[in-house]
Protein backbone atom coordinates (compact mmCIF):
# COMPACT_ATOMS: atom_id res chain seq x y z
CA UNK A 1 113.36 87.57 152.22
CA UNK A 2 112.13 90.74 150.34
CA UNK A 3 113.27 93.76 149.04
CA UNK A 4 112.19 95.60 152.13
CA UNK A 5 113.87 93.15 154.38
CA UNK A 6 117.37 94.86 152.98
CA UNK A 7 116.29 98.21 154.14
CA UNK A 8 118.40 100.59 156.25
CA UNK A 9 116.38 102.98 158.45
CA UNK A 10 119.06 103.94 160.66
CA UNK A 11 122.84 102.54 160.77
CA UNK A 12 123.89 100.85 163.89
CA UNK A 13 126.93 102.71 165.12
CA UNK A 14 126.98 106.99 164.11
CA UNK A 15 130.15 108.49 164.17
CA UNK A 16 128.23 111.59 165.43
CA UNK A 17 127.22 109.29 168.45
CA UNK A 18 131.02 109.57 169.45
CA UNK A 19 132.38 112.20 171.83
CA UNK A 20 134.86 114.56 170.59
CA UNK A 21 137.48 113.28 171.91
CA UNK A 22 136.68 109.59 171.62
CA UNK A 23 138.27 107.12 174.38
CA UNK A 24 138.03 103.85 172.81
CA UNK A 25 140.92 101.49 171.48
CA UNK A 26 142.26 102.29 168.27
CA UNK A 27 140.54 98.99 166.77
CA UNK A 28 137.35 99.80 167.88
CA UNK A 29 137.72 103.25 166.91
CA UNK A 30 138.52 101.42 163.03
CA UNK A 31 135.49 99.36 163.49
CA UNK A 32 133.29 102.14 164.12
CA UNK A 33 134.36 103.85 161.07
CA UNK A 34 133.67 100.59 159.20
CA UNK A 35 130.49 99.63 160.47
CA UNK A 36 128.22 101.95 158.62
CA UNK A 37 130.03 101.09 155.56
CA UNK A 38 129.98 97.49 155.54
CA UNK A 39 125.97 97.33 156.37
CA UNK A 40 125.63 99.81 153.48
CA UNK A 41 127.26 96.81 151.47
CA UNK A 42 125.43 94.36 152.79
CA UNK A 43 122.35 95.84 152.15
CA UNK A 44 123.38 96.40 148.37
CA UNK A 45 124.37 92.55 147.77
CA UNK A 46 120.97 91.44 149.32
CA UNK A 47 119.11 93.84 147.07
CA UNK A 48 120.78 92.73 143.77
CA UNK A 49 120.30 88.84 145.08
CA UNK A 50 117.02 89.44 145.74
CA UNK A 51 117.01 90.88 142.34
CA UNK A 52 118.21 87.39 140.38
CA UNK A 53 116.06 85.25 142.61
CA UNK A 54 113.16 87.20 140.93
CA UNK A 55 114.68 87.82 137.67
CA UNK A 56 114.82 83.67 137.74
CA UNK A 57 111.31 83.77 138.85
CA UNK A 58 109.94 85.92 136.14
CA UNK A 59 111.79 84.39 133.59
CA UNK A 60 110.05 80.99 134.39
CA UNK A 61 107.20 82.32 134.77
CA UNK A 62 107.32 83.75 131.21
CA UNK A 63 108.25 80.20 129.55
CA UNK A 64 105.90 78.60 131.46
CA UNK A 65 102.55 80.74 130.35
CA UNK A 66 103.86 82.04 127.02
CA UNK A 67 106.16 78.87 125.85
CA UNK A 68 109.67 80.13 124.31
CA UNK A 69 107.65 82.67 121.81
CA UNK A 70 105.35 85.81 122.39
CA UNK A 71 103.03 86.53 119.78
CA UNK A 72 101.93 89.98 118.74
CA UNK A 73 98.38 89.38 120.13
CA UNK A 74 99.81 88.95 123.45
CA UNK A 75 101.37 92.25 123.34
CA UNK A 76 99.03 95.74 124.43
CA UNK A 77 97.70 97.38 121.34
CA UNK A 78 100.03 100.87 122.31
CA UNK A 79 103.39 98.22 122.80
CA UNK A 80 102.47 96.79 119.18
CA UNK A 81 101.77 99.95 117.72
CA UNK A 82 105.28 101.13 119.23
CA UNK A 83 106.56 97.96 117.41
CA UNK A 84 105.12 98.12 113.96
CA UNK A 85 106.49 101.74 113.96
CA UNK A 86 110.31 100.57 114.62
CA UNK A 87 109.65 97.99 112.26
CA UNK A 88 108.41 100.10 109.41
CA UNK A 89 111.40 102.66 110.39
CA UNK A 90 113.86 99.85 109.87
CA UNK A 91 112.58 98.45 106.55
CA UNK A 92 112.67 102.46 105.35
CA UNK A 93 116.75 102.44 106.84
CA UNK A 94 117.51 99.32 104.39
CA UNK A 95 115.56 100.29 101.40
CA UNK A 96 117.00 104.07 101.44
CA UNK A 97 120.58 102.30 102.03
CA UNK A 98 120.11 99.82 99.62
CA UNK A 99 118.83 102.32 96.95
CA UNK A 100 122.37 104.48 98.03
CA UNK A 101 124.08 101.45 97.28
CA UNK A 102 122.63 101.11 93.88
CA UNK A 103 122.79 104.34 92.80
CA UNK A 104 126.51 104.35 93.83
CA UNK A 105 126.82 101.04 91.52
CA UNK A 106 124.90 102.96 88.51
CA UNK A 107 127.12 106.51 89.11
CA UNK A 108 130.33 103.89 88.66
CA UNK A 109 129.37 102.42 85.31
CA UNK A 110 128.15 105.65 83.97
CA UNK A 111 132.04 107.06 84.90
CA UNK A 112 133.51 103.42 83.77
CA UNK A 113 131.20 103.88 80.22
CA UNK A 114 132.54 107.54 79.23
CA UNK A 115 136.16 106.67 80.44
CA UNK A 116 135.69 103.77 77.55
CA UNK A 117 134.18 106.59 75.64
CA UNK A 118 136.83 109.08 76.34
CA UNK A 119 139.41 106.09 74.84
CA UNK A 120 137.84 105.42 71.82
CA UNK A 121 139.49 106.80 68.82
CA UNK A 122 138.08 108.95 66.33
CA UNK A 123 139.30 108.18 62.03
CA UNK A 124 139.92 110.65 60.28
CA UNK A 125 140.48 109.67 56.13
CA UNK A 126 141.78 111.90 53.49
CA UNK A 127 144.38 112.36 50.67
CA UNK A 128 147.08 114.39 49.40
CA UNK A 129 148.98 115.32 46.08
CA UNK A 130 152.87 114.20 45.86
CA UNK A 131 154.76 117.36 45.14
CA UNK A 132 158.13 115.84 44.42
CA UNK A 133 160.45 118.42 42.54
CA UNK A 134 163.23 115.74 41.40
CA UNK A 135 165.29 116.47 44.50
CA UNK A 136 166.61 113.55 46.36
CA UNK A 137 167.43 114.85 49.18
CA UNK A 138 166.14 113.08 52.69
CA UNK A 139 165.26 116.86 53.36
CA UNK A 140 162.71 116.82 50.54
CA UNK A 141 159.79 115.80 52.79
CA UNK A 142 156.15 116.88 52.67
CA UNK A 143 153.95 118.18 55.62
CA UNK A 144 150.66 117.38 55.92
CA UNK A 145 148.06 119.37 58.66
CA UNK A 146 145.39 117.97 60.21
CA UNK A 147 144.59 120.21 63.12
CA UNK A 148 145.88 117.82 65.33
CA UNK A 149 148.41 114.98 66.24
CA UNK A 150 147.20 111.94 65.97
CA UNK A 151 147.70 108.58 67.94
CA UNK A 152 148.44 107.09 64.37
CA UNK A 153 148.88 107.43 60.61
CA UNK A 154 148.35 104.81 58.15
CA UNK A 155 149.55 105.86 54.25
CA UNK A 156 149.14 103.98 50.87
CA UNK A 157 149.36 105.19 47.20
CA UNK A 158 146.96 104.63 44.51
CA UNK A 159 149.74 103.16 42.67
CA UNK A 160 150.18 99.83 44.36
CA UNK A 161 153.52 98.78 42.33
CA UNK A 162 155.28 102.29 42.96
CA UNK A 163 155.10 102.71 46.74
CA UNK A 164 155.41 98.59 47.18
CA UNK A 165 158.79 99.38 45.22
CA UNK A 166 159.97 102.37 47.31
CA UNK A 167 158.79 101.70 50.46
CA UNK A 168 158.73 97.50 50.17
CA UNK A 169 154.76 97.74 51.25
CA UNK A 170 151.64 98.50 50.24
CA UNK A 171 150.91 101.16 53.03
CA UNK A 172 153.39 102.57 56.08
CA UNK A 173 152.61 103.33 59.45
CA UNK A 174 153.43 105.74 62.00
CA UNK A 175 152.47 105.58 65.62
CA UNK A 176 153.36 107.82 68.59
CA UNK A 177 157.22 108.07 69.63
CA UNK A 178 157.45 105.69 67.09
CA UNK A 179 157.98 106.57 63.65
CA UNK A 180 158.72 104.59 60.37
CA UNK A 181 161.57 105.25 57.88
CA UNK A 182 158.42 107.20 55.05
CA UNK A 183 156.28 108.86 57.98
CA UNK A 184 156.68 110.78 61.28
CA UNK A 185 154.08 112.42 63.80
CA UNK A 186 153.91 116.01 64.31
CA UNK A 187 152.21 118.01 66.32
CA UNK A 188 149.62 119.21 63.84
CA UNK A 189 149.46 115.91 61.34
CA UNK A 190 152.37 113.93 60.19
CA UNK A 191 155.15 114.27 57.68
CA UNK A 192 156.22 112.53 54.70
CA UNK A 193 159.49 111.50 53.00
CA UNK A 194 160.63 112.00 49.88
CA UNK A 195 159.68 108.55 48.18
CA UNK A 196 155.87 109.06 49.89
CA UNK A 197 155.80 112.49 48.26
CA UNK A 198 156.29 111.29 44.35
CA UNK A 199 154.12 113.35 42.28
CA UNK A 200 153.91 110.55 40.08
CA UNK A 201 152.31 108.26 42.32
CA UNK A 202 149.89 110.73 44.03
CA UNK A 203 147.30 110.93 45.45
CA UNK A 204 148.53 109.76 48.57
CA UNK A 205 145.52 108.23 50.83
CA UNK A 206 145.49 108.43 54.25
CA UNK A 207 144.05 107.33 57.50
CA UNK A 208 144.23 109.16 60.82
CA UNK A 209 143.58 107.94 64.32
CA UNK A 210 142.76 110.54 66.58
């Protein structure tokens, strides 16, 4: 059979064919509604298994004359034209995506190198004279400004023996919410006690971490 043996060119029963006040039993009356219907559906399922009988047919045809492969020369020059464009238009997609991607990568180390830049501390050296006036008092401190408070103060004496007696070291350190019994944080440098403010043992060096 064909496609053209499936077509319909009139149905068999009309319901316009009926009078208007139709006399027939109430399951013919059904099957006259039905009829048109059903070789409307029939029609259909020959059609689409005409259509797989040929699909089949092609398909073999195909393998047969071109083997599982079609090379470009087989194709019309306008078809491989069409092809070469999509596949130009594809390679363009990747390479724009994959130079996204990279510059993505790059724009993350460049923000991961000045957050490592932003952490690094900056050292700040200097000195300062003790100013001791003979009181003993724990109130008798010193205050040193440095613009700033730092992350961390490291303090030692040019007289090795004094401060190693007072303070039991040869330098003292101070570091955020945590200072030592000789030096303290502030919010503009750091402060001194009384034995790292001895006149006599001045200068006092110092190194800040900012």
């Amino acid at each position: 059979m064909s496609f053209s043996d499936h077509k319909i060119t009139a149905f068999q029963h009309k319901i316009t064919d009926l009078p208007d006040q139709p006399s027939l039993p109430a399951n013919e009356l059904k099957a006259r509604f039905d009829s048109s219907p059903e070789e409307l559906r029939q029609a259909v399922n020959g059609i689409c298994d005409e259509a797989s009988r040929l699909e089949a047919r092609v398909e073999g045809i195909v393998v047969d004359t071109f083997g599982d492969t079609i090379d470009r020369e087989m194709l019309s020059e306008e078809l491989a034209a069409e092809l070469d464009a999509k596949a130009t238009q594809a390679a363009l997609s990747d390479e724009a995506g994959a130079r996204v991607q990279s510059d993505k990568a790059l724009a993350d180390r460049l923000t991961a190198n000045e957050t490592l830049t932003a952490q690094k501390c900056e050292i700040y050296c200097g000195s300062y004279a003790g100013s001791w006036d003979g009181d003993y008092s724990h109130s008798n401190t010193k205050t040193v400004s440095l613009g700033f408070q730092p992350k961390a103060v490291i303090i030692s004496s040019s007289n090795a023996s004094n401060i190693a007696g007072y303070g039991a070291t040869l330098a003292h350190i101070a570091v955020e919410d945590a200072a030592s019994p000789y030096v303290s944080i502030t919010s503009t440098g750091f402060q001194v006690s009384r034995y790292m403010n001895l006149s006599a043992n001045g200068p006092f060096r110092y190194v800040a971490l900012k």
